[in-house]
PDB file of N, CA and C in Angstrom:
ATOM      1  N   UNK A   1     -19.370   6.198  -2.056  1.00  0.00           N
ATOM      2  CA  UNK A   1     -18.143   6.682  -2.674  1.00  0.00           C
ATOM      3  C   UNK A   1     -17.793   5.802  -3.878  1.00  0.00           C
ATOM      4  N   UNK A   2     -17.379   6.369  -4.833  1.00  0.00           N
ATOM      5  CA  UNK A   2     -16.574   5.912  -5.942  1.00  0.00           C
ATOM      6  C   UNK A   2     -15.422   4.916  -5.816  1.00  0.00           C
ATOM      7  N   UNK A   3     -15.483   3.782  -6.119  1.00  0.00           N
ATOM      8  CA  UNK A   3     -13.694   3.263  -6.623  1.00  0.00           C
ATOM      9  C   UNK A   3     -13.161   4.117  -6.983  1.00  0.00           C
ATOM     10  N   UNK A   4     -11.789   4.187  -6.295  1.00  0.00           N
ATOM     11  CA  UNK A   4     -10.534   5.171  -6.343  1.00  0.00           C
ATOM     12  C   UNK A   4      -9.781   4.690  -7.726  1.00  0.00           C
ATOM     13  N   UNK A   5      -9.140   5.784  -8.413  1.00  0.00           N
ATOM     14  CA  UNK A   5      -8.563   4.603  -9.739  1.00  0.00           C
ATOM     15  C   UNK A   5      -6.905   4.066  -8.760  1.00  0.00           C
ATOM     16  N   UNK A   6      -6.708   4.325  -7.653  1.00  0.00           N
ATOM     17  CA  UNK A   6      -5.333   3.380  -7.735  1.00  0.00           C
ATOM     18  C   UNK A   6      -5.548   3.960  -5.751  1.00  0.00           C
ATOM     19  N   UNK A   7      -5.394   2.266  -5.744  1.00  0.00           N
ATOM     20  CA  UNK A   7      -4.942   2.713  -3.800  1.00  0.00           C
ATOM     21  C   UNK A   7      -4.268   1.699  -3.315  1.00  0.00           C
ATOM     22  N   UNK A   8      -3.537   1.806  -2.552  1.00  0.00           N
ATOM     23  CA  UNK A   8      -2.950   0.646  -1.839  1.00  0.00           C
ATOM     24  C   UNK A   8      -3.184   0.071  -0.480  1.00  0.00           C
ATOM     25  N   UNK A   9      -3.019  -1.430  -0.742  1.00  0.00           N
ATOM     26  CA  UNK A   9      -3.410  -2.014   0.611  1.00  0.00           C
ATOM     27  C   UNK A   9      -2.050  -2.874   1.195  1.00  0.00           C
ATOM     28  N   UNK A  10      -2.276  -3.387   2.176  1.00  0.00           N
ATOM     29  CA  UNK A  10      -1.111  -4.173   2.926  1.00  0.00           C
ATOM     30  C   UNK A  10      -1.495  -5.559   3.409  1.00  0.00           C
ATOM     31  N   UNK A  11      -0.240  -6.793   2.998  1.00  0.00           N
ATOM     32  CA  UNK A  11      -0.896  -7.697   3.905  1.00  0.00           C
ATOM     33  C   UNK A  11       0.753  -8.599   4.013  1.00  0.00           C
ATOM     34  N   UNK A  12       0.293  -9.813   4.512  1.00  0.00           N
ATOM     35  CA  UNK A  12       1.700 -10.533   4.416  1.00  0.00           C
ATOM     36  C   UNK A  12       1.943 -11.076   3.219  1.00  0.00           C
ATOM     37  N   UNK A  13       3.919 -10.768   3.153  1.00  0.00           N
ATOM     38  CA  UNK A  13       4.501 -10.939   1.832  1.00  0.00           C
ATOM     39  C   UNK A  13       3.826 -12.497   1.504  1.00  0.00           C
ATOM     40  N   UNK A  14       3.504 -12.697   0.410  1.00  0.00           N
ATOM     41  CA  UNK A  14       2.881 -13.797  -0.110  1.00  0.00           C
ATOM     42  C   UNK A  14       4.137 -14.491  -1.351  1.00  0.00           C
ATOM     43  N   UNK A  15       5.308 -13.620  -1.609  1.00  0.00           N
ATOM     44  CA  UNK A  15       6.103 -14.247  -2.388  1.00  0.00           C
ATOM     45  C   UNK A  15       7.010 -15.210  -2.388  1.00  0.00           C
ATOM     46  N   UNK A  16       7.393 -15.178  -1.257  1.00  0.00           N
ATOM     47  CA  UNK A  16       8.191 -16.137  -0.821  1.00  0.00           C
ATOM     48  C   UNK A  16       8.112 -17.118   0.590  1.00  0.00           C
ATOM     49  N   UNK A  17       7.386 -18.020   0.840  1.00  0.00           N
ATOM     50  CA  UNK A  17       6.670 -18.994   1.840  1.00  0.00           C
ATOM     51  C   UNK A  17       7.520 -18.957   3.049  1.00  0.00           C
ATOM     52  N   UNK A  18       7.564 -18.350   4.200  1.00  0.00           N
ATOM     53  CA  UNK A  18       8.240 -17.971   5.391  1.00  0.00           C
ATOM     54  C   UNK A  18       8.984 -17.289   5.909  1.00  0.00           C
ATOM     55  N   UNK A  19       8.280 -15.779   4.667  1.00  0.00           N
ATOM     56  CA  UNK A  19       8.816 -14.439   4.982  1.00  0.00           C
ATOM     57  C   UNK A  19       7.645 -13.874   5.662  1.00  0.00           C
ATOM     58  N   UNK A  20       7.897 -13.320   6.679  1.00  0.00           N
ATOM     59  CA  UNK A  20       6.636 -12.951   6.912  1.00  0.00           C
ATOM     60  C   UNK A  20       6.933 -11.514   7.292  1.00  0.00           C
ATOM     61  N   UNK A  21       7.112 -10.759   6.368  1.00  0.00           N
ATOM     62  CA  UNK A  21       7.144  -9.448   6.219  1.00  0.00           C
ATOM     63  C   UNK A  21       6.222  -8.390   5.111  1.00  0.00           C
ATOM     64  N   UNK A  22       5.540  -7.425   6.243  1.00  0.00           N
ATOM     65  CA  UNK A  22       4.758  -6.930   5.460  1.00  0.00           C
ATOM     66  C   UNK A  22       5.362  -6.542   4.110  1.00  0.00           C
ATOM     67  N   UNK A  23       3.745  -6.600   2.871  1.00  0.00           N
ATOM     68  CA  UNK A  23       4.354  -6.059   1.672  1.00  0.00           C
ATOM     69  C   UNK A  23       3.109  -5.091   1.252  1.00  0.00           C
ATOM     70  N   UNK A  24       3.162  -3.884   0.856  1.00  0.00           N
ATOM     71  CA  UNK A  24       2.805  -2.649   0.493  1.00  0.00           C
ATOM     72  C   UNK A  24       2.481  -2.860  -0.942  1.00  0.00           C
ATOM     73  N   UNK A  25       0.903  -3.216  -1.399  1.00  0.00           N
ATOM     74  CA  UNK A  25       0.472  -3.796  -2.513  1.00  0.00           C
ATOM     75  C   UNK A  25      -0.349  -2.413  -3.187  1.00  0.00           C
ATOM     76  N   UNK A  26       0.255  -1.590  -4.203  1.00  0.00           N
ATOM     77  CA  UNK A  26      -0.618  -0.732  -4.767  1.00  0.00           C
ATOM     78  C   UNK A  26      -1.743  -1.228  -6.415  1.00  0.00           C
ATOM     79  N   UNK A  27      -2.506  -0.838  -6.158  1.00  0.00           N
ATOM     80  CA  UNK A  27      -4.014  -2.004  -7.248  1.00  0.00           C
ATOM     81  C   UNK A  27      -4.340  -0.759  -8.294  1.00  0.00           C
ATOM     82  N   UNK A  28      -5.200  -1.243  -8.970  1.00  0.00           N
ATOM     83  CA  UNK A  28      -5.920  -0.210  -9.755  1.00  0.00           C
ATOM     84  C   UNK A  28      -5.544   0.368 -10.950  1.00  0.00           C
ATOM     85  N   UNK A  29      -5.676   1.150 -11.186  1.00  0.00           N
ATOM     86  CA  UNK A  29      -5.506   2.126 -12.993  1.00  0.00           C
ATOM     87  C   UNK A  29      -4.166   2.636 -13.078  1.00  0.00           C
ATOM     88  N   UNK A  30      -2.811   1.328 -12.581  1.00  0.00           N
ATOM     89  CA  UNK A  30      -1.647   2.348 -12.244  1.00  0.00           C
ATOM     90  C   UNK A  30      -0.838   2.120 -13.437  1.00  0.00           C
ATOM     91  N   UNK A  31      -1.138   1.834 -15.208  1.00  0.00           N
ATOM     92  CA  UNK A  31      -0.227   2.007 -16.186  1.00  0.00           C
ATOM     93  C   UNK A  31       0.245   3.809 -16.346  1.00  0.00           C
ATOM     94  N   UNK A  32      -0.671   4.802 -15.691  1.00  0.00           N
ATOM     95  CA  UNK A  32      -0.424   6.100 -15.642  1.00  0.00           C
ATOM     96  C   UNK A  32       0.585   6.599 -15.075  1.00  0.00           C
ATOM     97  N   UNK A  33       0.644   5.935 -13.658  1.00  0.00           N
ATOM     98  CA  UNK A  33       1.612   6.422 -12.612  1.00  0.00           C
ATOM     99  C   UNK A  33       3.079   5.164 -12.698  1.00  0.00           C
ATOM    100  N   UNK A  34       3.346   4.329 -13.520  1.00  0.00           N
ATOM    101  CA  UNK A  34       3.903   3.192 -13.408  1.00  0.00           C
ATOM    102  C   UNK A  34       5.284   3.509 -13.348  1.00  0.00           C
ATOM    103  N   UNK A  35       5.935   4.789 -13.994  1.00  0.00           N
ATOM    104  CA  UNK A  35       7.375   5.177 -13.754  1.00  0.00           C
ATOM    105  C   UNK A  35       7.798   5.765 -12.431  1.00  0.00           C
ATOM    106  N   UNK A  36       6.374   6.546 -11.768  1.00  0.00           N
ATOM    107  CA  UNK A  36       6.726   7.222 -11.202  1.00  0.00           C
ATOM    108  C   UNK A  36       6.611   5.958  -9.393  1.00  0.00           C
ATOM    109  N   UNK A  37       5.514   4.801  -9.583  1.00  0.00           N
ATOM    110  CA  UNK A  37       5.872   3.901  -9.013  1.00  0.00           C
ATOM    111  C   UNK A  37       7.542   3.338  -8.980  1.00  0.00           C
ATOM    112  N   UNK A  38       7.906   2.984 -10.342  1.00  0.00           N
ATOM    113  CA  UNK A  38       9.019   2.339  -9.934  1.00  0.00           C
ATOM    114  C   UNK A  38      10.877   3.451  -9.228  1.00  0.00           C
ATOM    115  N   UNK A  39      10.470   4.680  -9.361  1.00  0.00           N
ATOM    116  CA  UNK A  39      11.285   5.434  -9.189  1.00  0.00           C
ATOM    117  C   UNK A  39      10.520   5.731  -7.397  1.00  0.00           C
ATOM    118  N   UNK A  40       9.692   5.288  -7.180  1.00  0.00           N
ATOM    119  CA  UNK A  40       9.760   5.090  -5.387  1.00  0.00           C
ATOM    120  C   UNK A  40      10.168   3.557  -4.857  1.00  0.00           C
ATOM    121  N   UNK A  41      10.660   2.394  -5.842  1.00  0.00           N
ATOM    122  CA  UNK A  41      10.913   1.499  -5.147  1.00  0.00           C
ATOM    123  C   UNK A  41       9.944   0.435  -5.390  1.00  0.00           C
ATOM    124  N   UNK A  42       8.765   0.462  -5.841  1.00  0.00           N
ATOM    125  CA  UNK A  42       7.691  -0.389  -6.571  1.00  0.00           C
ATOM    126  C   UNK A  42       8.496  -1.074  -7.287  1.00  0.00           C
ATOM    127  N   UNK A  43       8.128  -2.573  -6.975  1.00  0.00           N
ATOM    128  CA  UNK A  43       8.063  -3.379  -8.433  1.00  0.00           C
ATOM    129  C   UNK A  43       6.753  -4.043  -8.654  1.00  0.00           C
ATOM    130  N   UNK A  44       7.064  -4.482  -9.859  1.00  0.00           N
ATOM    131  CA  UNK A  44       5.923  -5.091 -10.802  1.00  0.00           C
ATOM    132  C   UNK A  44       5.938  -6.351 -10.365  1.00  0.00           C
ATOM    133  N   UNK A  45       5.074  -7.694  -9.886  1.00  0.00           N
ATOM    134  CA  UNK A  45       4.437  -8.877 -10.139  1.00  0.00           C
ATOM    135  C   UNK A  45       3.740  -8.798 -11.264  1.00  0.00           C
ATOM    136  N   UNK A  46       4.305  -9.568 -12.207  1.00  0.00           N
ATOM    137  CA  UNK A  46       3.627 -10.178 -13.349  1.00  0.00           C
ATOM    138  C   UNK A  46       2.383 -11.143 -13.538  1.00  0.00           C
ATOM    139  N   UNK A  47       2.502 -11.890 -12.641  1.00  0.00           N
ATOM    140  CA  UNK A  47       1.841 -12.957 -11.796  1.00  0.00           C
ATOM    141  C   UNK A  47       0.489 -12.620 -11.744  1.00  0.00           C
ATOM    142  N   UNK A  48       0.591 -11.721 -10.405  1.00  0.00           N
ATOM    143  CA  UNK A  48      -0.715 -11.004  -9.796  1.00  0.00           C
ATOM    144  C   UNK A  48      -0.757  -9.743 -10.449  1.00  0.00           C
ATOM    145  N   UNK A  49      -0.330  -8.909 -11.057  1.00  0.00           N
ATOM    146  CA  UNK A  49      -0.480  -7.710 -11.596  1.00  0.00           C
ATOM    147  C   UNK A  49      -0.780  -7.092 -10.787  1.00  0.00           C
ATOM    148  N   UNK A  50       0.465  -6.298 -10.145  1.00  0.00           N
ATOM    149  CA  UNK A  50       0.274  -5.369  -9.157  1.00  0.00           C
ATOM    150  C   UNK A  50       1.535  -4.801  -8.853  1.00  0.00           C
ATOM    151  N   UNK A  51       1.791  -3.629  -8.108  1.00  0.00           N
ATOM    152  CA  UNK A  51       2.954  -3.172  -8.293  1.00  0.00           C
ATOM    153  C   UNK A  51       3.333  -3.581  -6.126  1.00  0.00           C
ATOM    154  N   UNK A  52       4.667  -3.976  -5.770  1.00  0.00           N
ATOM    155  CA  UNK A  52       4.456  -3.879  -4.395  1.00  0.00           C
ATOM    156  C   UNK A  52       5.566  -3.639  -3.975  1.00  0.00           C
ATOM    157  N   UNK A  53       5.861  -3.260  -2.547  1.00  0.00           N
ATOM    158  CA  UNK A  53       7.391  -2.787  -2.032  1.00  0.00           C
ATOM    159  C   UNK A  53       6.864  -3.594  -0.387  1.00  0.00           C
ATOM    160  N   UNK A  54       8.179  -4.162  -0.571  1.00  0.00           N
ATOM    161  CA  UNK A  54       8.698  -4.781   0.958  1.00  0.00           C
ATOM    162  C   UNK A  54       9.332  -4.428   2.212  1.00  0.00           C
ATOM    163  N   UNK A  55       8.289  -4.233   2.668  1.00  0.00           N
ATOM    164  CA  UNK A  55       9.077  -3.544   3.945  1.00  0.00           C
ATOM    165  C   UNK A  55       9.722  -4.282   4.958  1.00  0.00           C
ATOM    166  N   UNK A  56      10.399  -3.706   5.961  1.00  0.00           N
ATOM    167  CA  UNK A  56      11.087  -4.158   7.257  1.00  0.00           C
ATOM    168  C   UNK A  56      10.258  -5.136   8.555  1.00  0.00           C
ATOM    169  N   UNK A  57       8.880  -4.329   8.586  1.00  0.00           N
ATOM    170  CA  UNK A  57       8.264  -4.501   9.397  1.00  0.00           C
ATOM    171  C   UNK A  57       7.684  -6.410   9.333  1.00  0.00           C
ATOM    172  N   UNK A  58       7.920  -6.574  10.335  1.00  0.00           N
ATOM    173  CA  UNK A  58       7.391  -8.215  10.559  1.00  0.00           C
ATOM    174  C   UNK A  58       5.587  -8.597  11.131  1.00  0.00           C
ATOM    175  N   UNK A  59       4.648  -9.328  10.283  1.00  0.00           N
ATOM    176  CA  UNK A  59       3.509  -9.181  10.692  1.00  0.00           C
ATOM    177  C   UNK A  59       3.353  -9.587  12.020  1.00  0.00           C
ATOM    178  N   UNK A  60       4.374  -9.993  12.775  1.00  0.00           N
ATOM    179  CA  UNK A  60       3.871 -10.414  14.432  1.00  0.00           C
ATOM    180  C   UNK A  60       4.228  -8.711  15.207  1.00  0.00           C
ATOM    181  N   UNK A  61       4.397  -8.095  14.643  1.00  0.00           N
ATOM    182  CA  UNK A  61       4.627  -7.006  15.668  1.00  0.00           C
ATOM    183  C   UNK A  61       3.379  -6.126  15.637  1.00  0.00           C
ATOM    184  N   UNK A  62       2.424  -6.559  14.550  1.00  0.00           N
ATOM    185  CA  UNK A  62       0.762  -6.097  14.689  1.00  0.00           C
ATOM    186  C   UNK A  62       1.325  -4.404  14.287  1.00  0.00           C
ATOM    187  N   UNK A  63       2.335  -3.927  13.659  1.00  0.00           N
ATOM    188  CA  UNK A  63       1.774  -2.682  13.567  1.00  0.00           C
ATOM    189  C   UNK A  63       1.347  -1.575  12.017  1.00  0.00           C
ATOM    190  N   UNK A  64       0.834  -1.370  11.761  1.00  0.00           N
ATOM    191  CA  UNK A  64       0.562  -0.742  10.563  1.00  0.00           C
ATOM    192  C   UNK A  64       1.743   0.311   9.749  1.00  0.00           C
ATOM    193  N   UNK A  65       2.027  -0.804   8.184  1.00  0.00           N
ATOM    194  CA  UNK A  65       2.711   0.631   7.794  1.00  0.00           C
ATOM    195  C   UNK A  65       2.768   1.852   7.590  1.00  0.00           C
ATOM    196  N   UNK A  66       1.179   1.994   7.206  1.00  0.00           N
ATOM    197  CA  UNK A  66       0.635   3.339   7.141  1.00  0.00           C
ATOM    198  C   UNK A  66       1.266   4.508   8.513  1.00  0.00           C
ATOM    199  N   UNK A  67       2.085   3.802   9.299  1.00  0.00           N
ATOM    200  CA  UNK A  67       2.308   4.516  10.322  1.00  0.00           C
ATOM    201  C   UNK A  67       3.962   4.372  10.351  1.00  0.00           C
ATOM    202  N   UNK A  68       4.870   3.864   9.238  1.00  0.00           N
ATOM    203  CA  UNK A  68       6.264   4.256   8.813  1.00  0.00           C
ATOM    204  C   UNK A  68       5.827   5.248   8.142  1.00  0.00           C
ATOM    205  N   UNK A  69       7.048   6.396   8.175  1.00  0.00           N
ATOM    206  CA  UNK A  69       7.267   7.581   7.486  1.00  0.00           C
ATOM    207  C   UNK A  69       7.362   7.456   5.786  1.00  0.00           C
ATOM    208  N   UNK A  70       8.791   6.381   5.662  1.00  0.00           N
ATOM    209  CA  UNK A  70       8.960   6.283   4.867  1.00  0.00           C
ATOM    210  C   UNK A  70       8.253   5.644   3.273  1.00  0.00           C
ATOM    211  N   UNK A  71       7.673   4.659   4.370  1.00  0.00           N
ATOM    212  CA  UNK A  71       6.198   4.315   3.423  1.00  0.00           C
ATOM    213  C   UNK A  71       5.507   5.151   2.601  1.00  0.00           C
ATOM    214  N   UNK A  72       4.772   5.632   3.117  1.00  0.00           N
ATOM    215  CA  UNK A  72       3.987   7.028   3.421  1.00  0.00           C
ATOM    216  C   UNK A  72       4.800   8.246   1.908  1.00  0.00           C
ATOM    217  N   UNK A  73       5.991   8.133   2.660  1.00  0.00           N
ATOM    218  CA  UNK A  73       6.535   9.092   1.517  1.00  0.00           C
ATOM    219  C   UNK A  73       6.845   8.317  -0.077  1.00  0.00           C
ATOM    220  N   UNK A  74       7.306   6.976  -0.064  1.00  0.00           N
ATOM    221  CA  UNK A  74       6.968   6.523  -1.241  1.00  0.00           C
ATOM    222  C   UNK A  74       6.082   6.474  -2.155  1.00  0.00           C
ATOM    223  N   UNK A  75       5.217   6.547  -1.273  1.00  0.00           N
ATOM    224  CA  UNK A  75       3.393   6.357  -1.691  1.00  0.00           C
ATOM    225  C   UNK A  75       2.992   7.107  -2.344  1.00  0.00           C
ATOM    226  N   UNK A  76       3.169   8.785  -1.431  1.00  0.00           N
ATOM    227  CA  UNK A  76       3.001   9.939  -1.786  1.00  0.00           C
ATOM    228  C   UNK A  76       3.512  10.481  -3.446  1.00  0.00           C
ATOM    229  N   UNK A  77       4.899  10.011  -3.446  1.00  0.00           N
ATOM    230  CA  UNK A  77       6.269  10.276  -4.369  1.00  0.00           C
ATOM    231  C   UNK A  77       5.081   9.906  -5.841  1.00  0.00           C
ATOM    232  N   UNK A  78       4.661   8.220  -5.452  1.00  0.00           N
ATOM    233  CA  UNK A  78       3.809   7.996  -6.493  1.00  0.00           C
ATOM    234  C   UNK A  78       2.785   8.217  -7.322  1.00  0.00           C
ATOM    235  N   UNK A  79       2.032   8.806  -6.135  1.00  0.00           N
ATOM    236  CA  UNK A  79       0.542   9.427  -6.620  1.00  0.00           C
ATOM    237  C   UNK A  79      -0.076   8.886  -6.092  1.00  0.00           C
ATOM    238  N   UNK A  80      -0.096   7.688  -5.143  1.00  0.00           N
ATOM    239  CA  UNK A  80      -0.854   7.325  -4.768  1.00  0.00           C
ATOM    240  C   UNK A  80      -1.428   7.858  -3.478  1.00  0.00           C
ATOM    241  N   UNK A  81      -3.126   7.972  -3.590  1.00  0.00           N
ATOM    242  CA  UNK A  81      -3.484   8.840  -2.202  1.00  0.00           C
ATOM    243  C   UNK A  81      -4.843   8.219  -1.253  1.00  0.00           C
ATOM    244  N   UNK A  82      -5.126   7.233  -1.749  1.00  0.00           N
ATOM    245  CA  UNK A  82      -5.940   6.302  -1.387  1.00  0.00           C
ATOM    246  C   UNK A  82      -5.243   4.766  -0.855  1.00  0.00           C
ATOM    247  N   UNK A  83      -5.749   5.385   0.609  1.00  0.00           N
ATOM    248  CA  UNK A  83      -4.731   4.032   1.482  1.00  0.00           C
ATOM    249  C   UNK A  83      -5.849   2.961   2.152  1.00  0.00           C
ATOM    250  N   UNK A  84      -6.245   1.507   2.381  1.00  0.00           N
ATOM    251  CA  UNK A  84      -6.933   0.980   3.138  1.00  0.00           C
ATOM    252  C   UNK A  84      -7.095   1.343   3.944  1.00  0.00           C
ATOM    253  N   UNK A  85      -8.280   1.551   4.680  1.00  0.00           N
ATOM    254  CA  UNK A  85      -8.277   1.004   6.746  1.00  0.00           C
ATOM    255  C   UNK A  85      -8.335  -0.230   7.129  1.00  0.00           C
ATOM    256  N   UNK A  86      -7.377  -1.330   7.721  1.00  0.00           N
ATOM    257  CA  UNK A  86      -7.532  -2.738   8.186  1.00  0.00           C
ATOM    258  C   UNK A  86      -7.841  -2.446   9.709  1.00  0.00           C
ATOM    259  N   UNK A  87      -6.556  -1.516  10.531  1.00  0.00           N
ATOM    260  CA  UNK A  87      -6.563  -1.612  11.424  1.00  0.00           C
ATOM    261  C   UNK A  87      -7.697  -0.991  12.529  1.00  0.00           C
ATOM    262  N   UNK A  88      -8.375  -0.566  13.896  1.00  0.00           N
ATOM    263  CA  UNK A  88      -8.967   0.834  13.481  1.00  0.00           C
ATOM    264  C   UNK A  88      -8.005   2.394  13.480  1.00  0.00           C
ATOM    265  N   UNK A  89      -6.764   1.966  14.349  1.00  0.00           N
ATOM    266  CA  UNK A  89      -5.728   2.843  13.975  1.00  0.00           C
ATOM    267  C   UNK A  89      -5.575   3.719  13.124  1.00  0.00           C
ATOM    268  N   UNK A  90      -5.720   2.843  11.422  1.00  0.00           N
ATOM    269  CA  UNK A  90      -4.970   3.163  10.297  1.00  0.00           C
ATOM    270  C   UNK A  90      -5.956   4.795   9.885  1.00  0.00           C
ATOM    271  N   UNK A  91      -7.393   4.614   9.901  1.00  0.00           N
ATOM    272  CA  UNK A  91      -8.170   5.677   9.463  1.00  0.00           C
ATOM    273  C   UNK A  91      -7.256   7.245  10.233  1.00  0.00           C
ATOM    274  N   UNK A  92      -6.658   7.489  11.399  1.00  0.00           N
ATOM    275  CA  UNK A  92      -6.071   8.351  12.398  1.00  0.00           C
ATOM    276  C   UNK A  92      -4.822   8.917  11.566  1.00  0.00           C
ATOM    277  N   UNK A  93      -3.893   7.685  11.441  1.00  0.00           N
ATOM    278  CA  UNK A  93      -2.408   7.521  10.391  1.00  0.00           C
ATOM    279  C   UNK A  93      -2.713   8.049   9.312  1.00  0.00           C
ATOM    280  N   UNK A  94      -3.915   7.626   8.270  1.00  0.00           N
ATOM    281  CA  UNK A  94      -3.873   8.056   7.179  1.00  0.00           C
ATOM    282  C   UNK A  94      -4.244   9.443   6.846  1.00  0.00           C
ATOM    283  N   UNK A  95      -5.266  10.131   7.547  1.00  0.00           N
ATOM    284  CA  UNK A  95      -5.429  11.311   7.743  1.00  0.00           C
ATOM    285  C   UNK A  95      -4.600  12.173   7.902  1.00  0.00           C
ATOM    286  N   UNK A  96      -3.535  11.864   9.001  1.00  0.00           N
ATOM    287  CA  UNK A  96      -2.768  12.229   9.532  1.00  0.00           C
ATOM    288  C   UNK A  96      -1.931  12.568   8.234  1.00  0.00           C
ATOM    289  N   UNK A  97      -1.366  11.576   7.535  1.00  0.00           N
ATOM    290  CA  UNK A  97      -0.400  11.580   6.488  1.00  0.00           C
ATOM    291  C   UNK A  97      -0.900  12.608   5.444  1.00  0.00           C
ATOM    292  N   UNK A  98      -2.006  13.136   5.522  1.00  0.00           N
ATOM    293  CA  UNK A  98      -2.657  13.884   4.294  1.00  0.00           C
ATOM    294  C   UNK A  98      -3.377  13.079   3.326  1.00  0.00           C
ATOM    295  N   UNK A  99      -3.430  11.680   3.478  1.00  0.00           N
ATOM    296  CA  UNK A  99      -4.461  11.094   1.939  1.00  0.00           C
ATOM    297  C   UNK A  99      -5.375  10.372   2.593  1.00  0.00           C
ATOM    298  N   UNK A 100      -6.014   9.683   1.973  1.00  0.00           N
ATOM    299  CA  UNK A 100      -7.578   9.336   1.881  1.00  0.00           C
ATOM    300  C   UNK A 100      -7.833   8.003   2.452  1.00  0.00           C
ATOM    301  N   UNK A 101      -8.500   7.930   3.679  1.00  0.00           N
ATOM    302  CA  UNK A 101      -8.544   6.438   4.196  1.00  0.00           C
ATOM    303  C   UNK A 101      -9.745   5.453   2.974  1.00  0.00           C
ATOM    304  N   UNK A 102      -9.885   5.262   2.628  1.00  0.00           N
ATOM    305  CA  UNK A 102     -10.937   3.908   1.850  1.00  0.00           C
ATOM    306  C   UNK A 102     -10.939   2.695   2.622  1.00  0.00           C
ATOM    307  N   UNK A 103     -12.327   2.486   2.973  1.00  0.00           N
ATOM    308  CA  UNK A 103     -12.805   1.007   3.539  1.00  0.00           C
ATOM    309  C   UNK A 103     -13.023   0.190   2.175  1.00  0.00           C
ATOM    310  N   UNK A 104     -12.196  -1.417   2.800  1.00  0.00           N
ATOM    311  CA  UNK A 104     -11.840  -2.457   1.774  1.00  0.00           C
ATOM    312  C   UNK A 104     -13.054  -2.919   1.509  1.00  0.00           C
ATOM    313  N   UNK A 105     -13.654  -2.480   1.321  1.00  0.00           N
ATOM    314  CA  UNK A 105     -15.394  -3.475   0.613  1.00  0.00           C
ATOM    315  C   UNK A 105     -15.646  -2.253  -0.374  1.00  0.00           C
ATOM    316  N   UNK A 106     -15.058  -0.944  -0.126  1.00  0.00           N
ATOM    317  CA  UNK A 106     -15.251   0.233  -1.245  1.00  0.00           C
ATOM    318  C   UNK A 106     -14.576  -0.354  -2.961  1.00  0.00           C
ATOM    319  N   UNK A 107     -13.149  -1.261  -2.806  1.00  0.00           N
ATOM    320  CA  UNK A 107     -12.411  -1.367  -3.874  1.00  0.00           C
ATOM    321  C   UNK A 107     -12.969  -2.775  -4.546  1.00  0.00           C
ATOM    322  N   UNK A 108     -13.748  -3.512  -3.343  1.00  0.00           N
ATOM    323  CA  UNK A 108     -14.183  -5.248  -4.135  1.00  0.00           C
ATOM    324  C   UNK A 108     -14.523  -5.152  -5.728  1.00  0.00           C
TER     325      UNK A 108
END
């Protein structure tokens, strides 16, 4: 399979040192979709160049956002339709949601 031009992955918030709340990291060719990112709640890191949204969810509760609604519908809102698989869960969720699971060694 092809690199996707824009997908998002998840890991722990890395911005601020003893938050440990997931953050919803979208990558790739997104100067196209970049308004329609920030009108779901995306912001921009300058830093890392990447657009990301912070969620509720805490990484000790082990569970995948791909499996909040609301996520999901931000995502969607954006264009974005290419989601990681970390968990083996997530491939089930993402389907489920209607977009495209991608294994993380596809985007290296």
């Amino acid at each position: 399979m092809r690199k996707p031009p824009v997908w998002a992955d998840y890991h722990r918030n890395d911005l601020r040192l003893g938050d440990d709340r997931i953050m919803v990291v979208v990558r790739g060719r997104t100067f196209p979709i970049k308004e329609k990112l920030k009108a779901a709640g995306f912001r921009w890191d300058p830093i890392a160049k990447r657009w990301y949204l912070l969620t509720n969810m805490r990484v000790k509760d082990r569970i995948s956002p791909w499996s909040n609604e609301l996520v999901i519908e931000k995502l969607k809102a954006a264009g974005v339709e290419h989601l990681i698989v970390k968990l083996p869960e997530d491939k089930k969720l993402i389907e489920k949601a209607g977009l495209k699971p991608v294994d993380p060694y596809e985007v290296i």
